[in-house]
Every structure is written in structure tokens, then in C-alpha cells.
N, C-alpha and C. Protein backbone atom coordinates (compact mmCIF):
# COMPACT_ATOMS: atom_id res chain seq x y z
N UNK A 1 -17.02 25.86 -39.92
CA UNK A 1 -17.15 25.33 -38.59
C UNK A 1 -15.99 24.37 -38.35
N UNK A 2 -14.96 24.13 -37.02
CA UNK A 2 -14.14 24.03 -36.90
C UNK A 2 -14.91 23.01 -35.74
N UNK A 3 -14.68 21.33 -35.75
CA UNK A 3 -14.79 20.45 -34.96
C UNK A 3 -13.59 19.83 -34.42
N UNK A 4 -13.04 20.23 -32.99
CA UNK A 4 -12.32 19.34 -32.19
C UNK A 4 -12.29 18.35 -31.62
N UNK A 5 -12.02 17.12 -31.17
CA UNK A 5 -12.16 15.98 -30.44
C UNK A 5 -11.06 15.51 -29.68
N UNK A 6 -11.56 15.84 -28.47
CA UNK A 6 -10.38 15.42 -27.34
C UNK A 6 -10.72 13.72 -26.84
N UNK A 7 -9.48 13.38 -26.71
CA UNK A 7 -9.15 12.20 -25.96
C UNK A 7 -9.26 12.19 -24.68
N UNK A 8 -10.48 11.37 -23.99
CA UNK A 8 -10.36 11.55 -22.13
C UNK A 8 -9.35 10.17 -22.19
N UNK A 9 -8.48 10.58 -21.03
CA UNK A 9 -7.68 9.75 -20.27
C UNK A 9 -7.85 9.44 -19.26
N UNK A 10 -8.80 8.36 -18.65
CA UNK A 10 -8.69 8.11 -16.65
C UNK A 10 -7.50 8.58 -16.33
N UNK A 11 -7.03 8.72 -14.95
CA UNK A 11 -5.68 8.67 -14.23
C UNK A 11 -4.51 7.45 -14.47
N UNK A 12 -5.36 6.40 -14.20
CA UNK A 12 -4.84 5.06 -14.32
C UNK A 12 -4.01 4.88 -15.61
N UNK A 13 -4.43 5.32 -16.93
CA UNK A 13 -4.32 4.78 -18.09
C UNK A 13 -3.36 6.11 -18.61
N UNK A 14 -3.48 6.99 -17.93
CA UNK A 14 -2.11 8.39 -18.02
C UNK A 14 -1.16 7.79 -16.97
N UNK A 15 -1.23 7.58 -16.01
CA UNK A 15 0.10 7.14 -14.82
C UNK A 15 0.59 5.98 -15.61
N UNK A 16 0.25 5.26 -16.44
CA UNK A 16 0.57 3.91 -17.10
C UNK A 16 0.94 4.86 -18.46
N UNK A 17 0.69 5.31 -18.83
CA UNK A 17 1.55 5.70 -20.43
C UNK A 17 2.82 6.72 -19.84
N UNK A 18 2.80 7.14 -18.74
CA UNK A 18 3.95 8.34 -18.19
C UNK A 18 5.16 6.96 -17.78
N UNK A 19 4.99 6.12 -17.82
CA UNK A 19 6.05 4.90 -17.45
C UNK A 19 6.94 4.29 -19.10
N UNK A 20 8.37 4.73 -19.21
CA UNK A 20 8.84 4.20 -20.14
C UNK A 20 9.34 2.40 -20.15
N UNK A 21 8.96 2.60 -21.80
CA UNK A 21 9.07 0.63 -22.27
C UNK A 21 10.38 0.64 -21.42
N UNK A 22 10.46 -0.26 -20.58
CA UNK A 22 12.09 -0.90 -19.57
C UNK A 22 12.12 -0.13 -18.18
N UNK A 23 11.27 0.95 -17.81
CA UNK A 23 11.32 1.06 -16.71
C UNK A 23 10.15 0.51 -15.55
N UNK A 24 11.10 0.71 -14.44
CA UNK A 24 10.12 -0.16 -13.90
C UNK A 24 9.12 0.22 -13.44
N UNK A 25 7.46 -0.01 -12.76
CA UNK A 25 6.77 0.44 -12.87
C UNK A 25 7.05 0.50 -11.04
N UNK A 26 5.99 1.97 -10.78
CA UNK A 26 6.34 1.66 -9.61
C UNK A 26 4.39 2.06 -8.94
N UNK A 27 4.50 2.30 -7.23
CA UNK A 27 3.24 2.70 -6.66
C UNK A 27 3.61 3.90 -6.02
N UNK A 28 2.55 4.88 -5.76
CA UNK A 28 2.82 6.28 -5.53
C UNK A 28 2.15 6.54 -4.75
N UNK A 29 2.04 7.22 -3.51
CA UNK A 29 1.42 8.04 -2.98
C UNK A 29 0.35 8.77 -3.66
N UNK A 30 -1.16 8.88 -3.50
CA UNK A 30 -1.88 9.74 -3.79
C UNK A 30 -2.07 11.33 -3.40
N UNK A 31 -1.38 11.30 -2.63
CA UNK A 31 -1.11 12.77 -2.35
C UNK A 31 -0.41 13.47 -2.83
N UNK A 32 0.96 12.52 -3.06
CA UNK A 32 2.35 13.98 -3.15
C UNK A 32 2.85 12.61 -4.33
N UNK A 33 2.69 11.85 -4.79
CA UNK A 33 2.99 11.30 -5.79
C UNK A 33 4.02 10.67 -5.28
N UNK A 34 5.26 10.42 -4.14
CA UNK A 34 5.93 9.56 -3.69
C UNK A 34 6.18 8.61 -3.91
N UNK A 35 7.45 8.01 -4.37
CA UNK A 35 7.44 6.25 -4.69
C UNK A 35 7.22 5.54 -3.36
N UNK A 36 6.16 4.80 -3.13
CA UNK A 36 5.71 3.80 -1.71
C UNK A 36 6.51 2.80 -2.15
N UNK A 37 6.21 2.04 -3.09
CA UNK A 37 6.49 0.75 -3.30
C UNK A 37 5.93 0.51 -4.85
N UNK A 38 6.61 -1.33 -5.16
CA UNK A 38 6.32 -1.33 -6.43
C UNK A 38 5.62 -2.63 -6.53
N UNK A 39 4.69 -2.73 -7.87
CA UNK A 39 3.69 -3.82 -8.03
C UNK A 39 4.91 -5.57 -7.49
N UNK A 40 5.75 -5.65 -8.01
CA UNK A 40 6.84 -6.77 -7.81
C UNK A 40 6.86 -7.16 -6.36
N UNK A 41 6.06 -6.25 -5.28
CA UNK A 41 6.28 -6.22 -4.08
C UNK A 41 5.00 -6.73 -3.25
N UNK A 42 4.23 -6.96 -4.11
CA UNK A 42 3.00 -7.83 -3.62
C UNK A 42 3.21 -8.97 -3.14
N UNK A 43 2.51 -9.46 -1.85
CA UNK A 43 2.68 -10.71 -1.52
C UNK A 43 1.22 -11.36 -1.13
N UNK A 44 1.29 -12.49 -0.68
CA UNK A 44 -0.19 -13.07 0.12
C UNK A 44 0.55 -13.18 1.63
N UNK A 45 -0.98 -12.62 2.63
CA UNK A 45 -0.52 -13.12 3.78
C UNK A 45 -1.76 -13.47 3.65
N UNK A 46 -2.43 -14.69 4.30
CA UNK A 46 -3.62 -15.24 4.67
C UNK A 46 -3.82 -15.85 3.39
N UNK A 47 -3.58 -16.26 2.47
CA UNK A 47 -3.77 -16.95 1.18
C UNK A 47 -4.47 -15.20 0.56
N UNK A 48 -4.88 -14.52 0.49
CA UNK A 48 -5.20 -12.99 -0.14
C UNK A 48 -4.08 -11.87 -0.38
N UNK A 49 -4.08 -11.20 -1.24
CA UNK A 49 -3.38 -9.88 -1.76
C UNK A 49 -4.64 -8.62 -0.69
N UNK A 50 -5.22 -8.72 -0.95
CA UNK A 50 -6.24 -7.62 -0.35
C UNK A 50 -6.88 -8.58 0.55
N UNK A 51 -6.98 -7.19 2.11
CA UNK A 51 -8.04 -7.71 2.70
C UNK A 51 -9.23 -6.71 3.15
N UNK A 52 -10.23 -6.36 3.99
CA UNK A 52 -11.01 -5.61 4.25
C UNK A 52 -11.00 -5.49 5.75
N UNK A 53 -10.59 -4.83 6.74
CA UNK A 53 -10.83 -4.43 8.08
C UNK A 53 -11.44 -3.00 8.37
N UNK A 54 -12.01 -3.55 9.73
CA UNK A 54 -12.35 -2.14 10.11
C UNK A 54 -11.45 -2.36 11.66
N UNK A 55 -11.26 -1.07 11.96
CA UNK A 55 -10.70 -1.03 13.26
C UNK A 55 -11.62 -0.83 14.44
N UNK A 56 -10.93 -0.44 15.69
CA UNK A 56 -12.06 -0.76 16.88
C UNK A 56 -13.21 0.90 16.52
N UNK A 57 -12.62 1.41 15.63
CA UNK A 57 -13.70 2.65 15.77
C UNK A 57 -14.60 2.84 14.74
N UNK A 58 -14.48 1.67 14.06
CA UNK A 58 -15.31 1.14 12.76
C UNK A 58 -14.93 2.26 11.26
N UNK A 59 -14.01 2.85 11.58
CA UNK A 59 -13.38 2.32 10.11
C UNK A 59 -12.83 1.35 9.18
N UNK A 60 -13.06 1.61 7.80
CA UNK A 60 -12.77 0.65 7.46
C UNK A 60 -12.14 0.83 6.36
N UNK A 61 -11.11 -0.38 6.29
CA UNK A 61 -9.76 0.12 5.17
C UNK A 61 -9.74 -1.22 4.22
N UNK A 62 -9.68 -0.72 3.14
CA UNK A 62 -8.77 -1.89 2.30
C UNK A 62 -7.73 -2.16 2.17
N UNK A 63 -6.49 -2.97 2.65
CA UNK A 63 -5.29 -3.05 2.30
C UNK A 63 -4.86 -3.98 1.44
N UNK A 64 -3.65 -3.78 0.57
CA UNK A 64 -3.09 -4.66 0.04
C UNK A 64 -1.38 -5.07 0.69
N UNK A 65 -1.07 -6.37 0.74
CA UNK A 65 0.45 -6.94 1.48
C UNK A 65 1.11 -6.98 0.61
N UNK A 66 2.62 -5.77 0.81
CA UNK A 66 3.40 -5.64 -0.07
C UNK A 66 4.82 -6.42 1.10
N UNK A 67 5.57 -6.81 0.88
CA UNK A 67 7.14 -7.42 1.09
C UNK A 67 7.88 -6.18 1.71
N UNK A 68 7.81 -5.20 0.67
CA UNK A 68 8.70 -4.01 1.24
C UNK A 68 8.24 -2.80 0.82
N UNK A 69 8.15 -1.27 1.07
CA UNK A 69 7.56 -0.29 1.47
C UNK A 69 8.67 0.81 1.38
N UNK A 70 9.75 1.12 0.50
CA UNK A 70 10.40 2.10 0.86
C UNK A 70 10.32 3.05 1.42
N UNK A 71 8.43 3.47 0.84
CA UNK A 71 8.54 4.88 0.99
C UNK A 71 7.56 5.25 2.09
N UNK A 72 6.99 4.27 2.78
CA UNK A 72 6.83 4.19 4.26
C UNK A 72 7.08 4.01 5.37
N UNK A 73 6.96 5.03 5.86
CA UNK A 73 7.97 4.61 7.28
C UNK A 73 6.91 4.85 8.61
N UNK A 74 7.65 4.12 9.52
CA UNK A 74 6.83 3.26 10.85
C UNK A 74 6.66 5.37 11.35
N UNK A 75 5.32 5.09 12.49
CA UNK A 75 5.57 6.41 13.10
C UNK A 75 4.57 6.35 14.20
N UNK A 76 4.69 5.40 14.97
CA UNK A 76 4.36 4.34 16.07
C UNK A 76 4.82 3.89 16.94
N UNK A 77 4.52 3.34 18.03
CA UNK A 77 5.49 2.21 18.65
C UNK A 77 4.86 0.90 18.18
N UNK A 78 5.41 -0.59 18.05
CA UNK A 78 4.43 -1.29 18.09
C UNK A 78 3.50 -2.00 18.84
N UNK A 79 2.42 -2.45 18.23
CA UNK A 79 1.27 -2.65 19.05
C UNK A 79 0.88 -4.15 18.94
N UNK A 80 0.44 -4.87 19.91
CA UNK A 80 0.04 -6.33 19.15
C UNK A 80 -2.04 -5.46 19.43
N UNK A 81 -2.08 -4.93 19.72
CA UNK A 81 -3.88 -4.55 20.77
C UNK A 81 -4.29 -4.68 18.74
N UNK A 82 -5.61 -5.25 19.37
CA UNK A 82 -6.37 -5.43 17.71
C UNK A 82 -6.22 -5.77 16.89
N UNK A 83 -4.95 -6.29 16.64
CA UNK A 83 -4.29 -7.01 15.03
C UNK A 83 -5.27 -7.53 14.41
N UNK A 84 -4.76 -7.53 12.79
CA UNK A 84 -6.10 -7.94 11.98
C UNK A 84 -5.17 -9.43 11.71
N UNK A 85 -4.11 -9.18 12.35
CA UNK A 85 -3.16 -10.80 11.54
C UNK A 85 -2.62 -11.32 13.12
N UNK A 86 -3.63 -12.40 13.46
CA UNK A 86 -2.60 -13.25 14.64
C UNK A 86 -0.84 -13.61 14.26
N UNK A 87 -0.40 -13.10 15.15
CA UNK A 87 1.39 -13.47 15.59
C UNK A 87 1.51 -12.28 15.27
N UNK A 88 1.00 -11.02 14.85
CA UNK A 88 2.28 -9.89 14.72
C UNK A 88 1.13 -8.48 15.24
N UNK A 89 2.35 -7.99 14.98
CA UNK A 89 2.60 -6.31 15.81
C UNK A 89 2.51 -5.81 14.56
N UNK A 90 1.43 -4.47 15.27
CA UNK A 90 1.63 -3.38 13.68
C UNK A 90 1.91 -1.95 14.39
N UNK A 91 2.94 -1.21 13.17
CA UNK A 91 2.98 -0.09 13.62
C UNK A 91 1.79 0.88 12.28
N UNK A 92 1.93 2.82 12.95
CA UNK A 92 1.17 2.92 11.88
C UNK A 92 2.52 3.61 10.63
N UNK A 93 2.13 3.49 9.58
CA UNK A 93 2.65 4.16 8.99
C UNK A 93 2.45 4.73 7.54
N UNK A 94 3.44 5.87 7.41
CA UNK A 94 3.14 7.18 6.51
C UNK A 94 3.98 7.48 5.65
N UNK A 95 3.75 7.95 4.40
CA UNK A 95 4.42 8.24 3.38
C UNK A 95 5.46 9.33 3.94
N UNK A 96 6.98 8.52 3.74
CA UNK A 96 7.87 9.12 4.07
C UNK A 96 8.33 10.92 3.41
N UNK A 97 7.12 11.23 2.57
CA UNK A 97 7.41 12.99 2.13
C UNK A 97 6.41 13.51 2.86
N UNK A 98 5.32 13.32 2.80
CA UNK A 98 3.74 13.77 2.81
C UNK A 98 3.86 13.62 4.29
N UNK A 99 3.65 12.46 5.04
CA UNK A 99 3.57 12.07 6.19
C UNK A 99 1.99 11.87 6.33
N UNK A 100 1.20 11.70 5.30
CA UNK A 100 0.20 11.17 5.04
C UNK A 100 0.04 9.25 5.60
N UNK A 101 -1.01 9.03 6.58
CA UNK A 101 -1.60 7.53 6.97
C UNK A 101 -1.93 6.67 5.88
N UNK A 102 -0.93 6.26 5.14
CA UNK A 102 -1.16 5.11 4.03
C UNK A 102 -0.90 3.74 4.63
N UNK A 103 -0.92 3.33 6.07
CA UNK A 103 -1.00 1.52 6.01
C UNK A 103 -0.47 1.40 7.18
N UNK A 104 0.01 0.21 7.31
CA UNK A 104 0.90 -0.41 8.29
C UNK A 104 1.61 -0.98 8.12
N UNK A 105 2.88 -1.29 8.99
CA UNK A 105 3.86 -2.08 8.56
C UNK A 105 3.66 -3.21 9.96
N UNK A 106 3.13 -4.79 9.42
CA UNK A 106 3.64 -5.49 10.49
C UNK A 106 4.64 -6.61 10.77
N UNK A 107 4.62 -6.93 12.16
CA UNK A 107 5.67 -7.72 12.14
C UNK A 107 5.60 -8.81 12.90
N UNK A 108 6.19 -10.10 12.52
CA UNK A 108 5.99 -11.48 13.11
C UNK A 108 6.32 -10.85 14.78
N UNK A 109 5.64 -11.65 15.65
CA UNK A 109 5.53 -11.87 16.94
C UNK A 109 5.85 -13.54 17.20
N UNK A 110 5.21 -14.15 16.36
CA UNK A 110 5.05 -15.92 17.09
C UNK A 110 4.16 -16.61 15.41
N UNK A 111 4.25 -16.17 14.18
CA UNK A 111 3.18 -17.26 14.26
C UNK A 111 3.99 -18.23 12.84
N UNK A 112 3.05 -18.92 12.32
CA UNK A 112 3.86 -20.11 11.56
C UNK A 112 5.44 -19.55 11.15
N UNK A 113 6.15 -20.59 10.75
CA UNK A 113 7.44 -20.46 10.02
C UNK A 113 7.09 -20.84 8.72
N UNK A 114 6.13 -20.45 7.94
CA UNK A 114 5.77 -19.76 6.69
C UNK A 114 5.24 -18.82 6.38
N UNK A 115 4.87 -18.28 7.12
CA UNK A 115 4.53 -17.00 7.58
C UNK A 115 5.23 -15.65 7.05
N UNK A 116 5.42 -14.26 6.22
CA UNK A 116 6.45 -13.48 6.49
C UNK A 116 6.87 -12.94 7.61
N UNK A 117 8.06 -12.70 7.30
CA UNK A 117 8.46 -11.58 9.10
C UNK A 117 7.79 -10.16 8.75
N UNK A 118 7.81 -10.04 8.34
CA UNK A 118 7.20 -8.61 8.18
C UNK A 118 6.62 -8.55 6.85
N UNK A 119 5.73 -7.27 6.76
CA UNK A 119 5.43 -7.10 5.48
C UNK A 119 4.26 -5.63 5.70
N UNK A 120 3.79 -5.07 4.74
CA UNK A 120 3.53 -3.72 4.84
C UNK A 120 1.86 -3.91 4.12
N UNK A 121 0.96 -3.37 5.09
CA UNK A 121 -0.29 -3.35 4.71
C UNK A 121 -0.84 -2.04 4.16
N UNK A 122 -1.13 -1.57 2.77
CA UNK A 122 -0.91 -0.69 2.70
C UNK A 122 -2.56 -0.37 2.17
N UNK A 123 -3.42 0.88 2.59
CA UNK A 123 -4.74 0.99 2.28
C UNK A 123 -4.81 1.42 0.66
N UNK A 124 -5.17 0.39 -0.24
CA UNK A 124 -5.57 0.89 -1.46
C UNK A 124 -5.97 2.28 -2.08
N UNK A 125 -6.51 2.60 -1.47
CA UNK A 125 -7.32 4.28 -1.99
C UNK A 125 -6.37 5.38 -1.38
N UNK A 126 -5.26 5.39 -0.81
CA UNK A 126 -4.29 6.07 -0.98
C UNK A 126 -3.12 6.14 -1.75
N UNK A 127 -2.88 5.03 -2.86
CA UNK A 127 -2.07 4.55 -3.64
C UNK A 127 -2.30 4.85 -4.90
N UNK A 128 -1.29 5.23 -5.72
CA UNK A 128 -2.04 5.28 -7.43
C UNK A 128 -1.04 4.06 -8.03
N UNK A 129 -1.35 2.77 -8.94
CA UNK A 129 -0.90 1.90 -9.60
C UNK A 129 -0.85 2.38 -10.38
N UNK A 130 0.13 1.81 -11.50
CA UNK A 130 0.57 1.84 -12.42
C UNK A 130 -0.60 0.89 -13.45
């Protein structure tokens, strides 16, 4: 009798061993695997990394505020109607291969001068981390 034993791997803990020692780690699109952006690119807006909104049609998204977004691009006009962040405008936007709805990118209108000028809200559960 011949006993095998396989190793389960979550996703998480394979997308993290597929990253070599010195490179950098990055965030991907869940769809088409796309570089979005990278963990280094996290910021706080509101004193939080993540926040929880729903929009006027009661969805509801988790985002996290990244600085910069390569691999999203605006595909919108912008809007100030509904903001989840007083002083800025959001457009929507989509993974620049896929063209998949991964977040928003917004942008200062008026509010503190500590504030960022922009920065990219991006919905968690479309993203795979490293």
C-alpha cells in the first residue's frame, strides 16, 4: 500500500512564495492577475487604511487608500454627488487589462492641507496581496 500526502496551499500563502527574496512584492487584480498597485502604497485617509461604504444603491464595498494605482485607470468623469470623503471628487475606476470595477480614484476638491491630493480607493475583494 502506497500512502501519499499532499500539501494544501491557501492562495495567499502560494501568491507569497511565487515572490522572489529582493523582489518587490506587489497587488494584483483578481481577475486577470494585473499589477494594480503595491503594499508600499498604502496610506491613511481619515486616520484608517480600510473603510466600509455603501453607495446610494446600497452596495457595499470595502476599500483600502493606496497613494498610487498604476494599474488603474479613471473611466468616468468626475463626480463630487455622494462622496464617501468630504473635499474630493471620485472617478470610477478599472483595472487597466481586464477593465474590471476595482475602486476609485479620488481627488482633493477643498479640504485640509494635510489631507492627500489624490489617492486611490481600491475594493479589497477584488485584489490578491501578497
Amino acid at each position: 500500500m502506497l500512502l501519499v500526502c499532499r500539501q494544501a496551499i491557501d492562495e495567499e500563502t502560494r501568491q507569497e512564495s511565487e515572490t522572489a527574496p529582493g523582489e518587490e512584492k506587489v497587488v494584483v487584480c483578481r481577475l486577470c492577475s494585473n499589477v494594480v498597485t503595491r503594499p508600499a502604497h498604502q496610506t491613511t485617509v481619515d486616520s484608517a487604511f480600510s473603510h466600509t461604504f455603501a453607495n446610494p444603491h446600497g452596495h457595499v464595498f470595502e476599500i483600502g487608500c493606496f497613494t498610487r494605482a498604476e494599474g488603474c485607470v479613471s473611466v468616468s468623469r468626475p463626480s463630487s454627488e455622494f462622496t464617501w470623503f468630504p473635499g474630493y471628487s471620485w472617478e470610477i475606476g478599472a483595472c487597466s487589462v481586464c477593465g474590471a470595477h476595482i475602486g476609485w480614484k479620488f481627488s482633493r476638491i477643498n479640504p485640509p492641507p494635510s489631507s492627500p491630493g489624490l489617492f486611490y480607493g481600491l475594493i479589497l475583494d477584488k485584489l490578491i496581496f501578497p
